[in-house]
PDB file of N, CA and C in Angstrom:
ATOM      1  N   UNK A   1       6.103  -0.660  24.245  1.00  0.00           N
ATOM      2  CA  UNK A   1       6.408  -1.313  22.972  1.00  0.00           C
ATOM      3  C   UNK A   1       5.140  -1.911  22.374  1.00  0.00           C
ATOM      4  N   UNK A   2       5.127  -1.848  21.307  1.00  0.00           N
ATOM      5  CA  UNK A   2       4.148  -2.124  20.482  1.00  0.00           C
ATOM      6  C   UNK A   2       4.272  -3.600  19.232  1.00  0.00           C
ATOM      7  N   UNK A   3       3.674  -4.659  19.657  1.00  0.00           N
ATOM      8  CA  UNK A   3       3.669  -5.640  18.882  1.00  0.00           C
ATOM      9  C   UNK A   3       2.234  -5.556  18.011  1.00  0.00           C
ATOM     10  N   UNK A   4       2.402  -5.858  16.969  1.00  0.00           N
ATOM     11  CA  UNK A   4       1.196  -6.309  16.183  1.00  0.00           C
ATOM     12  C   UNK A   4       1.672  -7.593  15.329  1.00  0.00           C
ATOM     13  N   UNK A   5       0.782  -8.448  15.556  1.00  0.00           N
ATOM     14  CA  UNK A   5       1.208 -10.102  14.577  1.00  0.00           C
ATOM     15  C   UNK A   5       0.192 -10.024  13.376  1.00  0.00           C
ATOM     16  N   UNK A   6      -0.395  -9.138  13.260  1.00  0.00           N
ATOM     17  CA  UNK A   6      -1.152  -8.792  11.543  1.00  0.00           C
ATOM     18  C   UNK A   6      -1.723  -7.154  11.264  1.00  0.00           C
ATOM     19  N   UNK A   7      -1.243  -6.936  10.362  1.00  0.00           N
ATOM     20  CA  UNK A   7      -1.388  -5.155  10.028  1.00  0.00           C
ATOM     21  C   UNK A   7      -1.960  -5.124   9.371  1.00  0.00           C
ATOM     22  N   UNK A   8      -3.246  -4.631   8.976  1.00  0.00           N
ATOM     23  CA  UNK A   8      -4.185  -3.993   7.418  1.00  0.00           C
ATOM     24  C   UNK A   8      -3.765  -2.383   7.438  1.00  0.00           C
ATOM     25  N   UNK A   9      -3.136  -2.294   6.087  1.00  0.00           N
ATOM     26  CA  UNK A   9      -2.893  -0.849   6.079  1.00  0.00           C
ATOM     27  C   UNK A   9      -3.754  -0.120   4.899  1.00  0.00           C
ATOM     28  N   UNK A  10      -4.130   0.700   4.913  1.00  0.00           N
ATOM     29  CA  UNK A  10      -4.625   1.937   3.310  1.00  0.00           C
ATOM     30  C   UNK A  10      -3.688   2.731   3.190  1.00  0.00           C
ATOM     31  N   UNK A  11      -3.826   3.693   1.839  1.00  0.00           N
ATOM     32  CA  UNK A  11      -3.325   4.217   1.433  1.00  0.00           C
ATOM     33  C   UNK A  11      -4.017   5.183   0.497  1.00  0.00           C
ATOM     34  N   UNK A  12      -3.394   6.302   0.173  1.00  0.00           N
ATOM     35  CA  UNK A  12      -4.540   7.576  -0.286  1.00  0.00           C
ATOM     36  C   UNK A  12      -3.949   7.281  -1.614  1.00  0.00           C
ATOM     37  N   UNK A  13      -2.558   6.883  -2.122  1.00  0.00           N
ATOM     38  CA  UNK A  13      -2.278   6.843  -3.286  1.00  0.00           C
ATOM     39  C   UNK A  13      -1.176   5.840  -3.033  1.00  0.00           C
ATOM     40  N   UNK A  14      -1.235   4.953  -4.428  1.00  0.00           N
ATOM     41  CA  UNK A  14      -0.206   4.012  -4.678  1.00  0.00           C
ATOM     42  C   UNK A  14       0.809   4.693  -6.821  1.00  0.00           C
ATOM     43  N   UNK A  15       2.012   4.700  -5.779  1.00  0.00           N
ATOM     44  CA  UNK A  15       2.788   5.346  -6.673  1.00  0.00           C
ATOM     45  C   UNK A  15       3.089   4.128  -7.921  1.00  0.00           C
ATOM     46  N   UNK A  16       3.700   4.568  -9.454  1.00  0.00           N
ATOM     47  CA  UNK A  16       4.155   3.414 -10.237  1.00  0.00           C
ATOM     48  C   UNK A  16       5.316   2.813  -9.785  1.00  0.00           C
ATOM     49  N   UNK A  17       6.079   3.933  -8.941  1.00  0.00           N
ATOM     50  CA  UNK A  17       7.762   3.235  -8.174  1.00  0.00           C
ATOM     51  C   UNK A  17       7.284   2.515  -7.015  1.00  0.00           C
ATOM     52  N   UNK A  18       5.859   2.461  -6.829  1.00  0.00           N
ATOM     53  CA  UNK A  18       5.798   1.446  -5.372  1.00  0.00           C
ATOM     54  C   UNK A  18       5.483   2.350  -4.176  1.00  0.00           C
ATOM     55  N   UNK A  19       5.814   3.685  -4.453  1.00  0.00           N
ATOM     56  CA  UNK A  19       5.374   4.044  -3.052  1.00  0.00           C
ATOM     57  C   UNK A  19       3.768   4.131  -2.593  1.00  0.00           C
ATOM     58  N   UNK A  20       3.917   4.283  -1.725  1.00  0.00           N
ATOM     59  CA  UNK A  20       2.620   4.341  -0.256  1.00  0.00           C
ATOM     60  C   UNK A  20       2.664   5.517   0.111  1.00  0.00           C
ATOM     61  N   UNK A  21       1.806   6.692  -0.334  1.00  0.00           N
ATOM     62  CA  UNK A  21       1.396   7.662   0.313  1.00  0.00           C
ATOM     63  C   UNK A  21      -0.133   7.704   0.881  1.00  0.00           C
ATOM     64  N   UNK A  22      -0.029   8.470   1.955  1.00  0.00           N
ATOM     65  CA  UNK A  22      -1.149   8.827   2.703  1.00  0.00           C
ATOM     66  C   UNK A  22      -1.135  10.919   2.899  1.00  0.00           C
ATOM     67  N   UNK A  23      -2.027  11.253   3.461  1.00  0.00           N
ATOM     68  CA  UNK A  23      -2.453  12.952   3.339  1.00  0.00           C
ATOM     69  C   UNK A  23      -0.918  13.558   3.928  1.00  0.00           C
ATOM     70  N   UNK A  24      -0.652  13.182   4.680  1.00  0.00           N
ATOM     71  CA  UNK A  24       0.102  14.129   5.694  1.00  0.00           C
ATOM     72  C   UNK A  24       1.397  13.114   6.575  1.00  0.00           C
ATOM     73  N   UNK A  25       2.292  14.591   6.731  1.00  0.00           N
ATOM     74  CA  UNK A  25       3.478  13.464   7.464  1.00  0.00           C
ATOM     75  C   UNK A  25       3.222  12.759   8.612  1.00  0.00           C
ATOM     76  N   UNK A  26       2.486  13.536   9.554  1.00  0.00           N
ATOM     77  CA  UNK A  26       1.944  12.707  10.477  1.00  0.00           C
ATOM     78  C   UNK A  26       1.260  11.459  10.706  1.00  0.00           C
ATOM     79  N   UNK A  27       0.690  11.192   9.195  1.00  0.00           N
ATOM     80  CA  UNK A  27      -0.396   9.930   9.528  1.00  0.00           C
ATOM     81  C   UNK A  27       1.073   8.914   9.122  1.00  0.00           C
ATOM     82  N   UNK A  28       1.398   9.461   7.796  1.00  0.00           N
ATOM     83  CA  UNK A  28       2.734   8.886   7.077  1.00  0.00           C
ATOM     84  C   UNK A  28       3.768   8.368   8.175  1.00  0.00           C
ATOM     85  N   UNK A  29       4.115   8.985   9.094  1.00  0.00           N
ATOM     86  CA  UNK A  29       5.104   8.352  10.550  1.00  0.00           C
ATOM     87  C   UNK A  29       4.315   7.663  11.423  1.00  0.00           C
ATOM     88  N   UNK A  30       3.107   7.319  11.643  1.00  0.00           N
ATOM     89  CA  UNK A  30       2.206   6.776  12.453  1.00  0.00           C
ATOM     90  C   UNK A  30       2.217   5.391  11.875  1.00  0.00           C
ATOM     91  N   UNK A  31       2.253   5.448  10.218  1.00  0.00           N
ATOM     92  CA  UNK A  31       1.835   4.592   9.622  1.00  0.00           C
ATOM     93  C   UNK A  31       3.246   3.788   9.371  1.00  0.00           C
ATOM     94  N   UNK A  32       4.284   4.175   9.470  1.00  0.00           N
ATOM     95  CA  UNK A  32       5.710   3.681   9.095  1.00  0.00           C
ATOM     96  C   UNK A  32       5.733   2.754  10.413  1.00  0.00           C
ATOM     97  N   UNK A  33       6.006   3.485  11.576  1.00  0.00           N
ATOM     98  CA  UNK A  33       5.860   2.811  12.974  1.00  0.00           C
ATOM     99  C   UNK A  33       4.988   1.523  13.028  1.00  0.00           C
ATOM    100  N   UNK A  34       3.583   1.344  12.380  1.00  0.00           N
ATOM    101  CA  UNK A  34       2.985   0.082  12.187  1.00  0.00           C
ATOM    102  C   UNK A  34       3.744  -1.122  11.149  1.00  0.00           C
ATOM    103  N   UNK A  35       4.066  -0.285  10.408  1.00  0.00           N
ATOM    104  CA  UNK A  35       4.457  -1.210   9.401  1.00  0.00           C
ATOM    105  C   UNK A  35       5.618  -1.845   9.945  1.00  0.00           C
ATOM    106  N   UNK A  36       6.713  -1.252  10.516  1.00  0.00           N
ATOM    107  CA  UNK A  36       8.170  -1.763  11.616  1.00  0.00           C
ATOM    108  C   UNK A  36       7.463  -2.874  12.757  1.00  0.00           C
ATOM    109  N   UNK A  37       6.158  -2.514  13.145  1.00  0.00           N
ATOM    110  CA  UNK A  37       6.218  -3.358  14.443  1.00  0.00           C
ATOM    111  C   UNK A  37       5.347  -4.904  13.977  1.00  0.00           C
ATOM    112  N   UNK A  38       4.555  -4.550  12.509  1.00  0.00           N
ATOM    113  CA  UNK A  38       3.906  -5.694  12.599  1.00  0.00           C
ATOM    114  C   UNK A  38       4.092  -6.983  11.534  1.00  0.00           C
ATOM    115  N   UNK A  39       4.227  -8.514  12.240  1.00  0.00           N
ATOM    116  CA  UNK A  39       4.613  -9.187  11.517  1.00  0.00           C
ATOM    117  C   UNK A  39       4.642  -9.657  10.470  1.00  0.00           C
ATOM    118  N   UNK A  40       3.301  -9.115  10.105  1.00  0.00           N
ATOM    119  CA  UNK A  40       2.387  -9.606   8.583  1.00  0.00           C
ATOM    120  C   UNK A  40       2.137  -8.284   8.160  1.00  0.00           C
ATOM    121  N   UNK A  41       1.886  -8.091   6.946  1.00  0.00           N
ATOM    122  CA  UNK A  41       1.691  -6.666   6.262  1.00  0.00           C
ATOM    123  C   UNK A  41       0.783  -6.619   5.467  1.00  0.00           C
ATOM    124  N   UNK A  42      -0.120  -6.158   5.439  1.00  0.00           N
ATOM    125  CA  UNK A  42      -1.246  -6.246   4.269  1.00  0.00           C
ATOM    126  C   UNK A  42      -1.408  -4.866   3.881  1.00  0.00           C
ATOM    127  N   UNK A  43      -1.455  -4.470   2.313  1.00  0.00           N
ATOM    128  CA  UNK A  43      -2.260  -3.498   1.878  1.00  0.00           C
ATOM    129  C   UNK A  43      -3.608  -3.404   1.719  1.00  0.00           C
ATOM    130  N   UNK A  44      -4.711  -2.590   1.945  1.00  0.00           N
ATOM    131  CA  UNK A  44      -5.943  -2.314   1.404  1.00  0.00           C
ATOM    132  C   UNK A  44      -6.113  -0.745   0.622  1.00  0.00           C
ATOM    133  N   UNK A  45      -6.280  -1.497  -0.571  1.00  0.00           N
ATOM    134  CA  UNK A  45      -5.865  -0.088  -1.564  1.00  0.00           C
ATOM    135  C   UNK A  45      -6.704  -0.453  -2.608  1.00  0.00           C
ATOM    136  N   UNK A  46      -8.095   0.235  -3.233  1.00  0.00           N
ATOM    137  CA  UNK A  46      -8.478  -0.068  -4.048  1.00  0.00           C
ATOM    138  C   UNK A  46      -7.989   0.326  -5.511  1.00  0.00           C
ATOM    139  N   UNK A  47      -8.294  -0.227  -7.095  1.00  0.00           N
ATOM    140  CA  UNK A  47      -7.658   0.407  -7.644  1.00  0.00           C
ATOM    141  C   UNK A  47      -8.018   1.519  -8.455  1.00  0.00           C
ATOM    142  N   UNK A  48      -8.463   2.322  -7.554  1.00  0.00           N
ATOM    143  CA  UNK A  48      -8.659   3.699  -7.970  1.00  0.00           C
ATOM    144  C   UNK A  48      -7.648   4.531  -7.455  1.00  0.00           C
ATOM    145  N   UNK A  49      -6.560   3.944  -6.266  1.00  0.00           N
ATOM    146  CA  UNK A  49      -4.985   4.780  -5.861  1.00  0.00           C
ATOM    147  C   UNK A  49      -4.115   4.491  -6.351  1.00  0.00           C
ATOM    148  N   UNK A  50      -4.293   3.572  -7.513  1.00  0.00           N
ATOM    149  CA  UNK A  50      -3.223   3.678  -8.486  1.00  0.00           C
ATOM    150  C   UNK A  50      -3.022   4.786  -8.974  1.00  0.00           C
ATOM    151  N   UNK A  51      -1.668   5.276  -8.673  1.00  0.00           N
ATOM    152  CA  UNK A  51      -1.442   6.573  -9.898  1.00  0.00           C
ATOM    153  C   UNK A  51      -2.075   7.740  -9.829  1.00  0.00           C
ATOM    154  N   UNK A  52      -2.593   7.583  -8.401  1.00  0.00           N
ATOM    155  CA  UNK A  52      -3.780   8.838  -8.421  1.00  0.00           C
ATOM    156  C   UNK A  52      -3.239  10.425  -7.986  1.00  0.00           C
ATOM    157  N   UNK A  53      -1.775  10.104  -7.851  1.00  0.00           N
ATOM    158  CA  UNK A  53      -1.351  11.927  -8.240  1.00  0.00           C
ATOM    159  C   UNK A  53      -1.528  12.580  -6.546  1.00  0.00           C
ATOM    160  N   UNK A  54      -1.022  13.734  -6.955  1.00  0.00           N
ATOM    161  CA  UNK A  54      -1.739  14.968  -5.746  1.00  0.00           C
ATOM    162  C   UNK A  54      -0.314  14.350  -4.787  1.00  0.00           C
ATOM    163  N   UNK A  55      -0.346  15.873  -4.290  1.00  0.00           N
ATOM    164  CA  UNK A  55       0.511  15.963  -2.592  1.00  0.00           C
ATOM    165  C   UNK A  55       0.423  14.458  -2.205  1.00  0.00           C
ATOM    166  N   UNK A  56       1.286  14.001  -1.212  1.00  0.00           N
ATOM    167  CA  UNK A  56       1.479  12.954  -0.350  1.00  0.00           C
ATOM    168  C   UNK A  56       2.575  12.697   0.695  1.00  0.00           C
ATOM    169  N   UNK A  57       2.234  12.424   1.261  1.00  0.00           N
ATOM    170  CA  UNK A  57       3.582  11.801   2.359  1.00  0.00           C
ATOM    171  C   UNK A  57       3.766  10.465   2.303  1.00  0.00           C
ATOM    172  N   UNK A  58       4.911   9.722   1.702  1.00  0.00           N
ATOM    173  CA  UNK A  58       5.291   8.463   1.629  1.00  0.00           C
ATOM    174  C   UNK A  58       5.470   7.830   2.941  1.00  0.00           C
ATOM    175  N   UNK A  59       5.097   6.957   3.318  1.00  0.00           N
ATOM    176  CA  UNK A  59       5.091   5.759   4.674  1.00  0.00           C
ATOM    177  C   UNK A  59       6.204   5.011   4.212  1.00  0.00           C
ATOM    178  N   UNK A  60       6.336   4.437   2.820  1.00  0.00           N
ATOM    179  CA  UNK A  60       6.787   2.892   2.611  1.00  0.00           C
ATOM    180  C   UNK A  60       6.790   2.969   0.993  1.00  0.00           C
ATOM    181  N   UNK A  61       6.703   1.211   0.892  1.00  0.00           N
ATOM    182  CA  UNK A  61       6.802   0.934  -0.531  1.00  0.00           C
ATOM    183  C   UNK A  61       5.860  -0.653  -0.555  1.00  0.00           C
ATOM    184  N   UNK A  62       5.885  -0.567  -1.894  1.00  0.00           N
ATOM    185  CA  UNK A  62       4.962  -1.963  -1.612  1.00  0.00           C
ATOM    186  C   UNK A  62       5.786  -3.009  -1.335  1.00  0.00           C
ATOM    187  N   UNK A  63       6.840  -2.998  -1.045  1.00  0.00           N
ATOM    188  CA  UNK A  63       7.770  -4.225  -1.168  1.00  0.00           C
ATOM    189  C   UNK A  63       8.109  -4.619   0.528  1.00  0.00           C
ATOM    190  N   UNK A  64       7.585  -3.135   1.110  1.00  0.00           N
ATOM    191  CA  UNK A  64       6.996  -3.471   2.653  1.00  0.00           C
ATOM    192  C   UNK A  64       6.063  -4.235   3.210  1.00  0.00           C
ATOM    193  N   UNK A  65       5.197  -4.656   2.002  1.00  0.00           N
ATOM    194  CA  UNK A  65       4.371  -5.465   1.983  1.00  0.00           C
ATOM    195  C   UNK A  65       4.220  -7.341   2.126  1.00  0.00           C
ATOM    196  N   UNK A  66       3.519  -7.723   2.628  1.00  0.00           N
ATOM    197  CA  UNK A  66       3.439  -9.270   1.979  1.00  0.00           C
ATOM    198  C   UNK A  66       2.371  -9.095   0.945  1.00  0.00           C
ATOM    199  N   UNK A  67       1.407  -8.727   0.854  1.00  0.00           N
ATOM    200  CA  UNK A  67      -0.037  -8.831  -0.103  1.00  0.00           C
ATOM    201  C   UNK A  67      -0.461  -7.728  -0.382  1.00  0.00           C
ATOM    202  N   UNK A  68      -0.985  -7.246  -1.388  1.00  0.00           N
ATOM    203  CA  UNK A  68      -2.022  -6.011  -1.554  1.00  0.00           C
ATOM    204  C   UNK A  68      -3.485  -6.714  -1.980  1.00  0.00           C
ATOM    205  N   UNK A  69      -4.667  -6.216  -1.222  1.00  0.00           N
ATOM    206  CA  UNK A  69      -5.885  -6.608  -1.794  1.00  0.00           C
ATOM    207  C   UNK A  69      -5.951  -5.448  -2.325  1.00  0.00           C
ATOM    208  N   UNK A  70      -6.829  -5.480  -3.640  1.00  0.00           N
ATOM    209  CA  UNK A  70      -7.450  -4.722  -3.942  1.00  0.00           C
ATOM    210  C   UNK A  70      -8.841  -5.012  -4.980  1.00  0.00           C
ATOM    211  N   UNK A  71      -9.100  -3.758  -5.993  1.00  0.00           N
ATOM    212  CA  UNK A  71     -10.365  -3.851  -6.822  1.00  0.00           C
ATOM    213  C   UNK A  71      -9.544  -4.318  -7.573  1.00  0.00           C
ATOM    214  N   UNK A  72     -10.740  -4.928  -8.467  1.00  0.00           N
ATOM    215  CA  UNK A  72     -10.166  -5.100 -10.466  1.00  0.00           C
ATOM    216  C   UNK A  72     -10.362  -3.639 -10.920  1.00  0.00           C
ATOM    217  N   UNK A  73      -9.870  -3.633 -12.036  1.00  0.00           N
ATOM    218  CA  UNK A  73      -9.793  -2.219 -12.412  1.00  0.00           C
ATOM    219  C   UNK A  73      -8.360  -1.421 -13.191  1.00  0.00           C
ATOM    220  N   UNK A  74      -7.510  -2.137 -12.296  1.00  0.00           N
ATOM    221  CA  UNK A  74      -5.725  -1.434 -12.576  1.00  0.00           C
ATOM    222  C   UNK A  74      -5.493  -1.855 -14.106  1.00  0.00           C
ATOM    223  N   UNK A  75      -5.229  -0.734 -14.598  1.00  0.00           N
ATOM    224  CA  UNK A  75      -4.959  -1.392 -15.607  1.00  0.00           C
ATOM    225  C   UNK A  75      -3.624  -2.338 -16.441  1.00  0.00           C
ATOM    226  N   UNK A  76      -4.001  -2.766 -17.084  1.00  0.00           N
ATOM    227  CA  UNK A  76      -2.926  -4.290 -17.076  1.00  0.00           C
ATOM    228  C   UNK A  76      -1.460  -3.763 -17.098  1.00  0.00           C
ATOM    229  N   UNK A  77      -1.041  -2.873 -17.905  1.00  0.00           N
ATOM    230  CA  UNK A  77       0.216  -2.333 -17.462  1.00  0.00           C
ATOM    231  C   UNK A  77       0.792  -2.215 -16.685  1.00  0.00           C
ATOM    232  N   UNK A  78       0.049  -1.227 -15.841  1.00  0.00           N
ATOM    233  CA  UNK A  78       0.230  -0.844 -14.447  1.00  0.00           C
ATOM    234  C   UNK A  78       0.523  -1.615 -13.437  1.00  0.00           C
ATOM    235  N   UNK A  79      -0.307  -3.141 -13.607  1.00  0.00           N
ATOM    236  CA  UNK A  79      -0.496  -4.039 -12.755  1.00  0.00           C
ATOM    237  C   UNK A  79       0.601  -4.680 -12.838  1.00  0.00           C
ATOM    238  N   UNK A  80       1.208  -5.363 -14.063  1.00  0.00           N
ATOM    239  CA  UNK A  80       2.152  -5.937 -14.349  1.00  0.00           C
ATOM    240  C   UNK A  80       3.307  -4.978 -13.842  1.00  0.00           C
ATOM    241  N   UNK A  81       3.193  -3.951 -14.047  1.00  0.00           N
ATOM    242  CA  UNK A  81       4.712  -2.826 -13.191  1.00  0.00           C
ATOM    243  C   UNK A  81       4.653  -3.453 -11.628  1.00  0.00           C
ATOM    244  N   UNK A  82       3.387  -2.899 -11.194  1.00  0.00           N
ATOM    245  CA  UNK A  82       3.211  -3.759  -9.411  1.00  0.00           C
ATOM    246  C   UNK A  82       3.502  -4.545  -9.050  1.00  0.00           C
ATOM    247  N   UNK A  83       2.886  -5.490  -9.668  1.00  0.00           N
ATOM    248  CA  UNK A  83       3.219  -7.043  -8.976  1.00  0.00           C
ATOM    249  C   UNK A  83       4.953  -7.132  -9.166  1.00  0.00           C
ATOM    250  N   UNK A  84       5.956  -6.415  -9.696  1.00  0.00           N
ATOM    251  CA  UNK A  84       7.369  -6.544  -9.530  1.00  0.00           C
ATOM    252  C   UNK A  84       7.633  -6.679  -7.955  1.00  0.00           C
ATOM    253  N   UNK A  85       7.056  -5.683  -6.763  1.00  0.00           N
ATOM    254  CA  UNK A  85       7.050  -5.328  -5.975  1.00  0.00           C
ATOM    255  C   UNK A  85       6.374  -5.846  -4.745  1.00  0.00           C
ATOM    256  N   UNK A  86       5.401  -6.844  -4.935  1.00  0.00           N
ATOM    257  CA  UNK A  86       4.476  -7.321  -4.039  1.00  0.00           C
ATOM    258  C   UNK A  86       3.450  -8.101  -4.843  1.00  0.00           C
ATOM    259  N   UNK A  87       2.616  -9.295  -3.942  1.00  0.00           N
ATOM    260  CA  UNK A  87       1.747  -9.959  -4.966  1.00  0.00           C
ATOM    261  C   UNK A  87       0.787  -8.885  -4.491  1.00  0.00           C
ATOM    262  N   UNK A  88      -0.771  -9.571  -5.682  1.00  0.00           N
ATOM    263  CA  UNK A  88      -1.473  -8.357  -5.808  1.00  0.00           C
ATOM    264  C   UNK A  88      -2.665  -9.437  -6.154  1.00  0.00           C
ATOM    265  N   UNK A  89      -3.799  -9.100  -4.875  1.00  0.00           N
ATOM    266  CA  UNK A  89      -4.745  -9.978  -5.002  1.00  0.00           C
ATOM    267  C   UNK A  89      -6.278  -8.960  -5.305  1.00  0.00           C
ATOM    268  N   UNK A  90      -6.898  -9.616  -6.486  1.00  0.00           N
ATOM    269  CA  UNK A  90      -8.129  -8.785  -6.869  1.00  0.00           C
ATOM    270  C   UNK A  90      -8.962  -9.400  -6.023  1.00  0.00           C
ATOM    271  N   UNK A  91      -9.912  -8.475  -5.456  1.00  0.00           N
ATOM    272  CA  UNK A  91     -10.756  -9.109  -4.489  1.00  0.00           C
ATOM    273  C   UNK A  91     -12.406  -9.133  -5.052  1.00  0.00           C
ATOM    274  N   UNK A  92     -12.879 -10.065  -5.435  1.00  0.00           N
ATOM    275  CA  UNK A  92     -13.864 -10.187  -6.160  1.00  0.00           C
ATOM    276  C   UNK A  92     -14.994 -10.262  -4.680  1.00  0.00           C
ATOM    277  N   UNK A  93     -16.971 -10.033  -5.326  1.00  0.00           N
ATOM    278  CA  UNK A  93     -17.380  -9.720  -4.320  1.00  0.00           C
ATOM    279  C   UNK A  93     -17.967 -10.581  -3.878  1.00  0.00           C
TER     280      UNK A  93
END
């Protein structure tokens, strides 16, 4: 059994409905399994995977989340759709 008491996760693309995709189903079930075992949830997603399209295998949603860090960048629309789903922290440098 597998405990984790804090998770940093990525993601290859962040959908406008919230989802969490990564390349392939495999990483995608590897990555679901973390997200079930660990107590705290963090995204690391810059915002260049907003919206960024292409094949994916969904893990989750952001609402699996407690926090997303990310870049500035998203644009304000977009952002305001997100944060419905999870807070959303710009990470300045």
């Amino acid at each position: 059994t597998l405990k984790i008491d804090l998770c940093f996760i990525g993601a290859d693309a962040v959908a406008l409905d919230g989802q969490c995709l990564v390349t392939t189903p495999e990483e995608a079930s590897l990555t679901r399994t973390m997200l079930r075992r660990a107590g705290r949830r963090v995204l690391l997603a810059d915002h260049t995977k907003v919206d960024a399209g292409g094949p994916g295998a969904a893990y989750g949603g952001l609402g699996d989340f407690h926090l997303w860090i990310t870049t500035p960048g998203i644009d304000p629309g977009k952002l305001d759709t997100l944060r419905r789903f999870v807070t959303i922290k710009e990470a300045t440098t």
